[in-house]
PDB file of N, CA and C in Angstrom:
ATOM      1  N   UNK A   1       7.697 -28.804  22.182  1.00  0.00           N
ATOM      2  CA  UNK A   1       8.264 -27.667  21.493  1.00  0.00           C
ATOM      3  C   UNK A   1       7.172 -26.996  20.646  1.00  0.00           C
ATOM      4  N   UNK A   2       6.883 -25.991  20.858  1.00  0.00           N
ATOM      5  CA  UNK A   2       5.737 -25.293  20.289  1.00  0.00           C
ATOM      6  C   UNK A   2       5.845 -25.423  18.280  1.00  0.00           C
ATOM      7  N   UNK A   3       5.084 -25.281  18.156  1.00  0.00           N
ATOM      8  CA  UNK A   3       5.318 -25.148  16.479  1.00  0.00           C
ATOM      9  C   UNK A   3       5.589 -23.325  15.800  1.00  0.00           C
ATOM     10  N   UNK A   4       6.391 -23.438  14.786  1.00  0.00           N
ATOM     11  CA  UNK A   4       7.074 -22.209  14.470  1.00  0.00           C
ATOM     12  C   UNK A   4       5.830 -21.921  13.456  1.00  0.00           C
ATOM     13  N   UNK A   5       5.704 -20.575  13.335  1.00  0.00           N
ATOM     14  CA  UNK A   5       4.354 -19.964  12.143  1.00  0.00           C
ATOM     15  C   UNK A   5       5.480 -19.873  10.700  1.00  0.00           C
ATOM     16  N   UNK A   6       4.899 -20.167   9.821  1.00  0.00           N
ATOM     17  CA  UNK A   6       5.464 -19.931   8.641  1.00  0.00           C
ATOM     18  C   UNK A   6       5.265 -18.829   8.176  1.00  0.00           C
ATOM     19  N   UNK A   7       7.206 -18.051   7.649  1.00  0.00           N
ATOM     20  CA  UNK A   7       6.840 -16.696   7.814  1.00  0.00           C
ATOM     21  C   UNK A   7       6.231 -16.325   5.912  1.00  0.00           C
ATOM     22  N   UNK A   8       5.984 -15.361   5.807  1.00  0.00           N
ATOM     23  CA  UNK A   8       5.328 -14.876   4.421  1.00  0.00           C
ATOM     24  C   UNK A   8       6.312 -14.964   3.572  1.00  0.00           C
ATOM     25  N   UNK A   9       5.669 -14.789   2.416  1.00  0.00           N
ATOM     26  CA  UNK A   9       6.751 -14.903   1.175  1.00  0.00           C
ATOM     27  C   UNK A   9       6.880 -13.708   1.242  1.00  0.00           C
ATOM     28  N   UNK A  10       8.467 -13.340   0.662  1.00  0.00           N
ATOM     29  CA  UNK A  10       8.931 -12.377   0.304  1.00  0.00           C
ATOM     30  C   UNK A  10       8.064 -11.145  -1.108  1.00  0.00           C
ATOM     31  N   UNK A  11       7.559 -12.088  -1.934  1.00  0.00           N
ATOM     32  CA  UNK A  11       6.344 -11.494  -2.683  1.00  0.00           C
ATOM     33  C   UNK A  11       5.066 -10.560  -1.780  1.00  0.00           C
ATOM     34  N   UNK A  12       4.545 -11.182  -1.000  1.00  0.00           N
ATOM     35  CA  UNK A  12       3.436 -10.692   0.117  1.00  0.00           C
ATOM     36  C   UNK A  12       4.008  -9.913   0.693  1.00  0.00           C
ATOM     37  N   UNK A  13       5.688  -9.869   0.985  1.00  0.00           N
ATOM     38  CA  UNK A  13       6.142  -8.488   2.238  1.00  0.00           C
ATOM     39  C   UNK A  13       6.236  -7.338   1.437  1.00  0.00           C
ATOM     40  N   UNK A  14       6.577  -7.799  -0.364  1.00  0.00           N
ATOM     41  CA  UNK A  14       6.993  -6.409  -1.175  1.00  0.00           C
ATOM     42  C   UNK A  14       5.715  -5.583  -1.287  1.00  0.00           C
ATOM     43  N   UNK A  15       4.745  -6.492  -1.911  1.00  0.00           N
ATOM     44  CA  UNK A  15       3.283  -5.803  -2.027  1.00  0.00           C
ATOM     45  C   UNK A  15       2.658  -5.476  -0.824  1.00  0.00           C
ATOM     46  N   UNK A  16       3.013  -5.691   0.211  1.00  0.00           N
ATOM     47  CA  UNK A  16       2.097  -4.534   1.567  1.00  0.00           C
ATOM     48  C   UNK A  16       3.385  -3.573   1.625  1.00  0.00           C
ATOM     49  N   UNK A  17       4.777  -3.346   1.343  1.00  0.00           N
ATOM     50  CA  UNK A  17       5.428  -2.599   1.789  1.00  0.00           C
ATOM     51  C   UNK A  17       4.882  -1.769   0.768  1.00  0.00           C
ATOM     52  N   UNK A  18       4.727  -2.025  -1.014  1.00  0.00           N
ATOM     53  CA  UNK A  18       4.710  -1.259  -1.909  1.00  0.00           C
ATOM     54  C   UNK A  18       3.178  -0.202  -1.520  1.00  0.00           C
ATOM     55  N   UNK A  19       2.478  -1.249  -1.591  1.00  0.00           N
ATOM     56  CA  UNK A  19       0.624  -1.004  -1.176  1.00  0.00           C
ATOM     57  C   UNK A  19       0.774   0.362   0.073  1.00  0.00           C
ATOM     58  N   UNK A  20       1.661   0.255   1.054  1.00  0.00           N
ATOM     59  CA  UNK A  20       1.777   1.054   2.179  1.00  0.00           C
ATOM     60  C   UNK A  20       2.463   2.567   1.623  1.00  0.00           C
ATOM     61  N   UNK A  21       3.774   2.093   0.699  1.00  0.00           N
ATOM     62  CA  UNK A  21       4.330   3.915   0.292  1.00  0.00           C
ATOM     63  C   UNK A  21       2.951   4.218  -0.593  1.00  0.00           C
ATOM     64  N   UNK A  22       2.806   3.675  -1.179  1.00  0.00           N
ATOM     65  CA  UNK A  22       1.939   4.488  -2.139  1.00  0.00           C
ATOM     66  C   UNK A  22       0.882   4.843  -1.258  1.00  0.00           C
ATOM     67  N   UNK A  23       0.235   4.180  -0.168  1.00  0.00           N
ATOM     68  CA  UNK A  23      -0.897   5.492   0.868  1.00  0.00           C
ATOM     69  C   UNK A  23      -0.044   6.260   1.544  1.00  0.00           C
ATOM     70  N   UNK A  24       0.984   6.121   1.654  1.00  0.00           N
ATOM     71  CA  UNK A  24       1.279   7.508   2.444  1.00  0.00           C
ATOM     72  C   UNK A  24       1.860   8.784   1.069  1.00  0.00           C
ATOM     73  N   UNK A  25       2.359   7.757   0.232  1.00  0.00           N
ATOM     74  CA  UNK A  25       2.671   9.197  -0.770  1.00  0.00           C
ATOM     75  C   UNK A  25       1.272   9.981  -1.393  1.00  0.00           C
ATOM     76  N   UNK A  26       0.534   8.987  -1.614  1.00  0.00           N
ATOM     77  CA  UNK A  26      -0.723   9.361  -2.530  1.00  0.00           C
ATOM     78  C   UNK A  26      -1.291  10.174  -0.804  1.00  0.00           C
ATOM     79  N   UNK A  27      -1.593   9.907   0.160  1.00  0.00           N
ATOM     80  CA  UNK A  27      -2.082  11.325   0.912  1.00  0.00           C
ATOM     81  C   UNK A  27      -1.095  12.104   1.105  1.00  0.00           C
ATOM     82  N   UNK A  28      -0.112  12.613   0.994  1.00  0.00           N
ATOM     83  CA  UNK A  28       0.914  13.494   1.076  1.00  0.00           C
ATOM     84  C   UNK A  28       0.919  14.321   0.096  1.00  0.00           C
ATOM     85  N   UNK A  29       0.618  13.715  -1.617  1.00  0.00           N
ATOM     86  CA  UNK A  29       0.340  14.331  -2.564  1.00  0.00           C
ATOM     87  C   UNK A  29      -0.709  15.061  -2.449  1.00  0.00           C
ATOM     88  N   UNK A  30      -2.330  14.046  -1.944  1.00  0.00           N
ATOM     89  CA  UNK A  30      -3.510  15.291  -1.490  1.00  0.00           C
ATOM     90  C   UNK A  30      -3.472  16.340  -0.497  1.00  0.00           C
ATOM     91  N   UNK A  31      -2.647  16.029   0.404  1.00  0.00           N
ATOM     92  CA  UNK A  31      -2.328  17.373   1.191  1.00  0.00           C
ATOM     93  C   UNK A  31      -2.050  18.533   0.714  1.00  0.00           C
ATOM     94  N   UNK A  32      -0.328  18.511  -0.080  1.00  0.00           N
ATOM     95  CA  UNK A  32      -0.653  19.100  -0.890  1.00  0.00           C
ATOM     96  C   UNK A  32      -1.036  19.595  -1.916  1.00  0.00           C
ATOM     97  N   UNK A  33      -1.664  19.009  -2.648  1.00  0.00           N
ATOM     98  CA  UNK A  33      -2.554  19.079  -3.818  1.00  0.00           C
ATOM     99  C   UNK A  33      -3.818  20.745  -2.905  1.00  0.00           C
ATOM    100  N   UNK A  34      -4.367  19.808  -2.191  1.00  0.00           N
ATOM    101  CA  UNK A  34      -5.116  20.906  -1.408  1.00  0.00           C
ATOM    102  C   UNK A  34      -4.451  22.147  -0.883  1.00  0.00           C
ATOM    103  N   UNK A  35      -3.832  21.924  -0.378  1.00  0.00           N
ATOM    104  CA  UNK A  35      -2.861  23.294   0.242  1.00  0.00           C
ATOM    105  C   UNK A  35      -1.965  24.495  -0.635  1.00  0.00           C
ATOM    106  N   UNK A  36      -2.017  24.011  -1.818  1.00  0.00           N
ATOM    107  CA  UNK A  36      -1.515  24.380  -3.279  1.00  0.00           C
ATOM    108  C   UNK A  36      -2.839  24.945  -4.196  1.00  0.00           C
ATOM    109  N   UNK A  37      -4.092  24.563  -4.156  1.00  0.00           N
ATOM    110  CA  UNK A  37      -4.915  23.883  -4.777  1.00  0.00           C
ATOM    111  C   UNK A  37      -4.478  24.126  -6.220  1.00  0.00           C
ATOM    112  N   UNK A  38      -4.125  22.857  -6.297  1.00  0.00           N
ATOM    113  CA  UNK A  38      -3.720  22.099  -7.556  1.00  0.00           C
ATOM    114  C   UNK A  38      -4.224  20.939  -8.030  1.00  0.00           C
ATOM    115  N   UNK A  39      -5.754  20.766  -9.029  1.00  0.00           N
ATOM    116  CA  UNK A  39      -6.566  19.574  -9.352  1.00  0.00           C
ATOM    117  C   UNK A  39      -6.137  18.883  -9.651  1.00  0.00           C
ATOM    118  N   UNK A  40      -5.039  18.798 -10.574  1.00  0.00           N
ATOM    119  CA  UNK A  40      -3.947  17.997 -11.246  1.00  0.00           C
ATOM    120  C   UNK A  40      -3.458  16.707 -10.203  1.00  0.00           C
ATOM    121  N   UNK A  41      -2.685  17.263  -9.146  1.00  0.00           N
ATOM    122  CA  UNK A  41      -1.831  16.931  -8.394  1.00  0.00           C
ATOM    123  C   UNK A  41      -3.055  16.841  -7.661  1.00  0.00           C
ATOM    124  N   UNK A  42      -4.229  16.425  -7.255  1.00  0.00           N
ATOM    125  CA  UNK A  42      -4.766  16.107  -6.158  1.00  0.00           C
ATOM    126  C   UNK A  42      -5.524  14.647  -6.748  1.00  0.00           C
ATOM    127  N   UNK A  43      -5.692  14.556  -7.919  1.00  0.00           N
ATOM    128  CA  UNK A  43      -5.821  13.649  -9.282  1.00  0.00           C
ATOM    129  C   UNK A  43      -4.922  12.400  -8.904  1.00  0.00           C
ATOM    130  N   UNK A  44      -4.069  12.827  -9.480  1.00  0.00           N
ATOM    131  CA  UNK A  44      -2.795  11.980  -9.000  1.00  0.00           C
ATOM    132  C   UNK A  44      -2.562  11.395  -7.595  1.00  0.00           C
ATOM    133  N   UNK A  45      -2.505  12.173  -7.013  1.00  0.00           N
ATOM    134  CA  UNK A  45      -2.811  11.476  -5.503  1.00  0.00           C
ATOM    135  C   UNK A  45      -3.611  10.620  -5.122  1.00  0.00           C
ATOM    136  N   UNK A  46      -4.831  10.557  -5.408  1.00  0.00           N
ATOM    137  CA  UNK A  46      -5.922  10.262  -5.375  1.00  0.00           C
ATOM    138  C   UNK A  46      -5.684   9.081  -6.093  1.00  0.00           C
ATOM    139  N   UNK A  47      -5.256   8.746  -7.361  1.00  0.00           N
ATOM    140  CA  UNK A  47      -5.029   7.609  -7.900  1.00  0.00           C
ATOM    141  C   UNK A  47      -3.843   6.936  -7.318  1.00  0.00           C
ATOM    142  N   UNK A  48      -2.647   7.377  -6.867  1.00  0.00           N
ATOM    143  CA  UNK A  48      -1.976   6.490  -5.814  1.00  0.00           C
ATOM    144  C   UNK A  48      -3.003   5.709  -5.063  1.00  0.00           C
ATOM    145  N   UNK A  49      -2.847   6.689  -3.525  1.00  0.00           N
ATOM    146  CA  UNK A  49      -3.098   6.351  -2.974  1.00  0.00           C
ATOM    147  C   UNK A  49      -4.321   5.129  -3.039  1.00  0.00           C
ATOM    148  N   UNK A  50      -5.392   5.188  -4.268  1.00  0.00           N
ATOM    149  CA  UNK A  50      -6.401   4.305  -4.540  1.00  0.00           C
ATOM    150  C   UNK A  50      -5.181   2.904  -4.712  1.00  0.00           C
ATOM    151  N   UNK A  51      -4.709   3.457  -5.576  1.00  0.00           N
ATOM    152  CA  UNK A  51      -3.933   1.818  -6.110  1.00  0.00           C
ATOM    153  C   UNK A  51      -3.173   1.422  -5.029  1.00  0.00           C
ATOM    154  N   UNK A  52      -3.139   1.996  -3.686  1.00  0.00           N
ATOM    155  CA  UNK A  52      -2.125   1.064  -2.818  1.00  0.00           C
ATOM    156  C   UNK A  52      -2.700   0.425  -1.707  1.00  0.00           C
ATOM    157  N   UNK A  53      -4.503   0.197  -1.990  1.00  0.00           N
ATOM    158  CA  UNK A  53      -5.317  -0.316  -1.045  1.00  0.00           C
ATOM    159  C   UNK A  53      -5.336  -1.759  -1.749  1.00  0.00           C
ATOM    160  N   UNK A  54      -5.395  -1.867  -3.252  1.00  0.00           N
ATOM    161  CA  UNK A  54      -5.524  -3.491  -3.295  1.00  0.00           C
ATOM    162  C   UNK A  54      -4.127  -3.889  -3.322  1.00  0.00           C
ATOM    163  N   UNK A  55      -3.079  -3.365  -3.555  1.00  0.00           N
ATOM    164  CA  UNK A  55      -2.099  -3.504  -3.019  1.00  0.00           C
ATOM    165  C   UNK A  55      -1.570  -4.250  -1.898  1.00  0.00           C
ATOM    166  N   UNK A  56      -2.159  -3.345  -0.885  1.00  0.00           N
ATOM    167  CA  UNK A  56      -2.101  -3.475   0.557  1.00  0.00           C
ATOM    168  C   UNK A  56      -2.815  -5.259   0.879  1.00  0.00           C
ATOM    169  N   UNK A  57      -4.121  -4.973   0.480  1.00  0.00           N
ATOM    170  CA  UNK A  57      -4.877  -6.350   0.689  1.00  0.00           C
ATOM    171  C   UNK A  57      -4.608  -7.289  -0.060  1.00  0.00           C
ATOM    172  N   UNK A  58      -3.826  -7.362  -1.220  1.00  0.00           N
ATOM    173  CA  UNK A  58      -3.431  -8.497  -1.976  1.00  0.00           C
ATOM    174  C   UNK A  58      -2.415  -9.029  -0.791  1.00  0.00           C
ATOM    175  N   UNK A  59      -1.285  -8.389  -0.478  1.00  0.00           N
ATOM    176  CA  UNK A  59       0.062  -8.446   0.087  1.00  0.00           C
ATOM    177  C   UNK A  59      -0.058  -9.319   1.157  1.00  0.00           C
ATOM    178  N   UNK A  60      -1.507  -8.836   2.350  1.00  0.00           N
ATOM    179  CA  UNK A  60      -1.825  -9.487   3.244  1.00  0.00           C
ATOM    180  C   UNK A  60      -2.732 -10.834   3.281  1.00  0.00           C
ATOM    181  N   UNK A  61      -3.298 -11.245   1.908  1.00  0.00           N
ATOM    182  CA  UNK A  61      -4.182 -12.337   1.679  1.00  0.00           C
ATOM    183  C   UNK A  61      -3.176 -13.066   1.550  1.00  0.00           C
ATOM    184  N   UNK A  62      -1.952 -12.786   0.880  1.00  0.00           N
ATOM    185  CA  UNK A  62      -0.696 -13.838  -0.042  1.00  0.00           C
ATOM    186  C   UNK A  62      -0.387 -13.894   1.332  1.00  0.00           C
ATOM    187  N   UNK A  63       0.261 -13.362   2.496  1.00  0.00           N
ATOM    188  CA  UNK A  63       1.097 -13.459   3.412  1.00  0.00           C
ATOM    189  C   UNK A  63       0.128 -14.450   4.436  1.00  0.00           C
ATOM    190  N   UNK A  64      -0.993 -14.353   4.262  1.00  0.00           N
ATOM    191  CA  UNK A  64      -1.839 -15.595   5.453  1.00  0.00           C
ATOM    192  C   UNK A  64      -1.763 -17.354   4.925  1.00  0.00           C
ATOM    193  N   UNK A  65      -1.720 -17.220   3.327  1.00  0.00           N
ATOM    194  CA  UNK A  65      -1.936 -18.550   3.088  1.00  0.00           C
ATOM    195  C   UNK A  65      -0.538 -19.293   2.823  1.00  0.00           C
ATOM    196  N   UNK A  66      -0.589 -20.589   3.420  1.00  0.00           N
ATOM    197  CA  UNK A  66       0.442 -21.248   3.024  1.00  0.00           C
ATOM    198  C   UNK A  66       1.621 -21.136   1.840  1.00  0.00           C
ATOM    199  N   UNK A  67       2.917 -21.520   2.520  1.00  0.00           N
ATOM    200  CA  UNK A  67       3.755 -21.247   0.657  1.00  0.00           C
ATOM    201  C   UNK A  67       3.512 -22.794   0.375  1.00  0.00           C
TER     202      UNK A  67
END
């Protein structure tokens, strides 16, 4: 009987789901931030989207290692 993978903690699925809206909102915001040109709002975006890369890679380091 093959062996089953142990699935991720529920912690690791929130932080890549969270890590993931925030890159798509934070480039959605620079889109339009640019298309508006609005520095403010391209600012902001820009800082999302930054904060949802360690996000992203925390989420997936927690989800490889053992619970």
């Amino acid at each position: 009987m093959p062996e089953e993978k142990p699935r991720p903690s529920r912690k690791s699925q929130w932080l890549k789901n969270i890590g993931l809206t925030c890159l798509f909102v934070g480039f959605a915001l620079e889109m339009g931030a640019i298309a508006m040109n609005k520095w403010l709002l391209l600012k902001a975006g820009l800082f999302i989207f930054l904060m949802g890369v360690p996000l992203l890679i925390l989420g997936a380091v927690l989800g490889r290692r053992p619970n």
